[in-house]
Protein backbone atom coordinates (compact mmCIF):
# COMPACT_ATOMS: atom_id res chain seq x y z
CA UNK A 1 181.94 160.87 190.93
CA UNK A 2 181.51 158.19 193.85
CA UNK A 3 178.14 158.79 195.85
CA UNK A 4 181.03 158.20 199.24
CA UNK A 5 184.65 158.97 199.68
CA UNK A 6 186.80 155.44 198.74
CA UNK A 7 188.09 156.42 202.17
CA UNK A 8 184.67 154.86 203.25
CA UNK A 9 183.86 153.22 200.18
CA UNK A 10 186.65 150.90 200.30
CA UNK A 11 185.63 149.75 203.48
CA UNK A 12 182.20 149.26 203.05
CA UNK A 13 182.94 146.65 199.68
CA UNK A 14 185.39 144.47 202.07
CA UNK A 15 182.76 144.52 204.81
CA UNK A 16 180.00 143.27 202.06
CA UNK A 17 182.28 141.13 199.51
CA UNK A 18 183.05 138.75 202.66
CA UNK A 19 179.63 138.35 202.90
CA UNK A 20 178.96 137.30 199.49
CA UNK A 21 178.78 133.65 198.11
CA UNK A 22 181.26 132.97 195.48
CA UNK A 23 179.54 132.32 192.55
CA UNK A 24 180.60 129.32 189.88
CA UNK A 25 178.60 129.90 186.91
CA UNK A 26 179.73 127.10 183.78
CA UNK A 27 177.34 127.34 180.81
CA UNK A 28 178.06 124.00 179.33
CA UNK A 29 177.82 126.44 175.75
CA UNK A 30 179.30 129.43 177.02
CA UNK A 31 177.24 131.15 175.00
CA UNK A 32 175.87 133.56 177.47
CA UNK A 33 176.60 137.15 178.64
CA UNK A 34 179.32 137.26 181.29
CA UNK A 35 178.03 138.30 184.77
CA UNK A 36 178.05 142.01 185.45
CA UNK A 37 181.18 141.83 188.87
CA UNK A 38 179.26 142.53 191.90
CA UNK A 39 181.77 145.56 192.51
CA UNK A 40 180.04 147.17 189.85
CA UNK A 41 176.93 146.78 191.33
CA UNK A 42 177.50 147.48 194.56
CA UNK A 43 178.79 150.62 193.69
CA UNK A 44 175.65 151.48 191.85
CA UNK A 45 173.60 150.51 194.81
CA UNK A 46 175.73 152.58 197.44
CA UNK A 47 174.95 155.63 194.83
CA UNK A 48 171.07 154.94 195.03
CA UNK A 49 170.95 154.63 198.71
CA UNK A 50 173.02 158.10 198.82
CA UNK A 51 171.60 159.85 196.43
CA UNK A 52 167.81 158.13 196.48
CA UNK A 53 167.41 158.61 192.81
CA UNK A 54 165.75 155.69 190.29
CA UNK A 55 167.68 152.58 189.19
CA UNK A 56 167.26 153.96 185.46
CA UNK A 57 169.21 157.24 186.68
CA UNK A 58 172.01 155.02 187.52
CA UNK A 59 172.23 152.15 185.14
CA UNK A 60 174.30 152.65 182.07
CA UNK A 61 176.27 150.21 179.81
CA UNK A 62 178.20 148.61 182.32
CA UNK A 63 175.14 147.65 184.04
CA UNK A 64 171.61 147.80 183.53
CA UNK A 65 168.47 149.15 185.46
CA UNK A 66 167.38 145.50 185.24
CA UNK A 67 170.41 143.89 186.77
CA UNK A 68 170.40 146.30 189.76
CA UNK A 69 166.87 145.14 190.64
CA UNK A 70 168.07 141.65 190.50
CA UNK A 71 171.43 141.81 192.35
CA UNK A 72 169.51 143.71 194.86
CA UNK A 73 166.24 140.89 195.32
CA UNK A 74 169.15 138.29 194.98
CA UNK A 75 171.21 140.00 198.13
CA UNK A 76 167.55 140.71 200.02
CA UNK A 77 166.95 137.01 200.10
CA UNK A 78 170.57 136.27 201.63
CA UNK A 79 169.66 138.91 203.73
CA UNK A 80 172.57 141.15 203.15
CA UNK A 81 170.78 144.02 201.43
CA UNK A 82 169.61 145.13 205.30
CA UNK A 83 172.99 145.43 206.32
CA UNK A 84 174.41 146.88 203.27
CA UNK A 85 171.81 149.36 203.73
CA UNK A 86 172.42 150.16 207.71
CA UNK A 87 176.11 149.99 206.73
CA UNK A 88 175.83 152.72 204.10
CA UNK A 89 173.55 154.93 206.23
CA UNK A 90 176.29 154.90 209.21
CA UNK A 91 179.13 155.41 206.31
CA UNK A 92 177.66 158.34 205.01
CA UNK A 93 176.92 160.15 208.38
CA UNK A 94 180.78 160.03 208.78
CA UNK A 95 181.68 161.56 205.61
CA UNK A 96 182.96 164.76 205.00
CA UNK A 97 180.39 167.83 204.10
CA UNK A 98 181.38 170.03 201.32
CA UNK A 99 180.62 173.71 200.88
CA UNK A 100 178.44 174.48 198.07
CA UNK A 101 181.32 176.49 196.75
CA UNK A 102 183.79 172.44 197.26
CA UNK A 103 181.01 170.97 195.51
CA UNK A 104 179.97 172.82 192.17
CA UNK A 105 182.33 172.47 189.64
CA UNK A 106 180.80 175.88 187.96
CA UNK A 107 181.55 178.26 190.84
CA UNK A 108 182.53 181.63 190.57
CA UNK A 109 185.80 182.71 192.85
């Protein structure tokens, strides 16, 4: 379950992708792990700075704790981690509230 609607997801990952850098990594053995898409990370970070729980809450196989903390000290130092986070808090004052009774899939009619 997304941390934000993809009505304001979507937005947000445009908003931050034309930020980014294209990267052009060529590992004259290609021998190395892929890199994990910065989609996939970015989506993990949006549900941290909604939710506020611990990068090894988050992480599973498509992306480790590990790899968050980098992404995220790799965007700091380009300075877009700020406005991803300014971005997100503005995003999710916008979004919709559910009802307890919307939100728990275990409800009793």
């Amino acid at each position: 379950m997304p941390a934000l609607p993809p009505s304001i997801l979507e937005p947000l990952w445009v908003q931050f992708a034309a930020l980014l850098r294209t990267r052009q990594v060529h590992h004259p053995l290609g021998c190395h792990r892929p890199r994990v898409p910065d989609r996939v990370v970015f989506d993990k970070l949006i549900q941290i700075l909604v939710c506020g729980c611990g990068y090894r809450r988050i992480a599973d196989p498509t992306c480790s704790a590990t790899t968050l903390r980098r992404r995220r000290d790799e965007w700091i130092t380009l300075g877009l981690a700020e406005r991803l986070s300014c971005h997100t808090a503005q995003a999710a004052s916008k979004a919709p509230i559910m009802s307890s009774e919307e939100a728990s899939p275990f409800s009793v009619p």
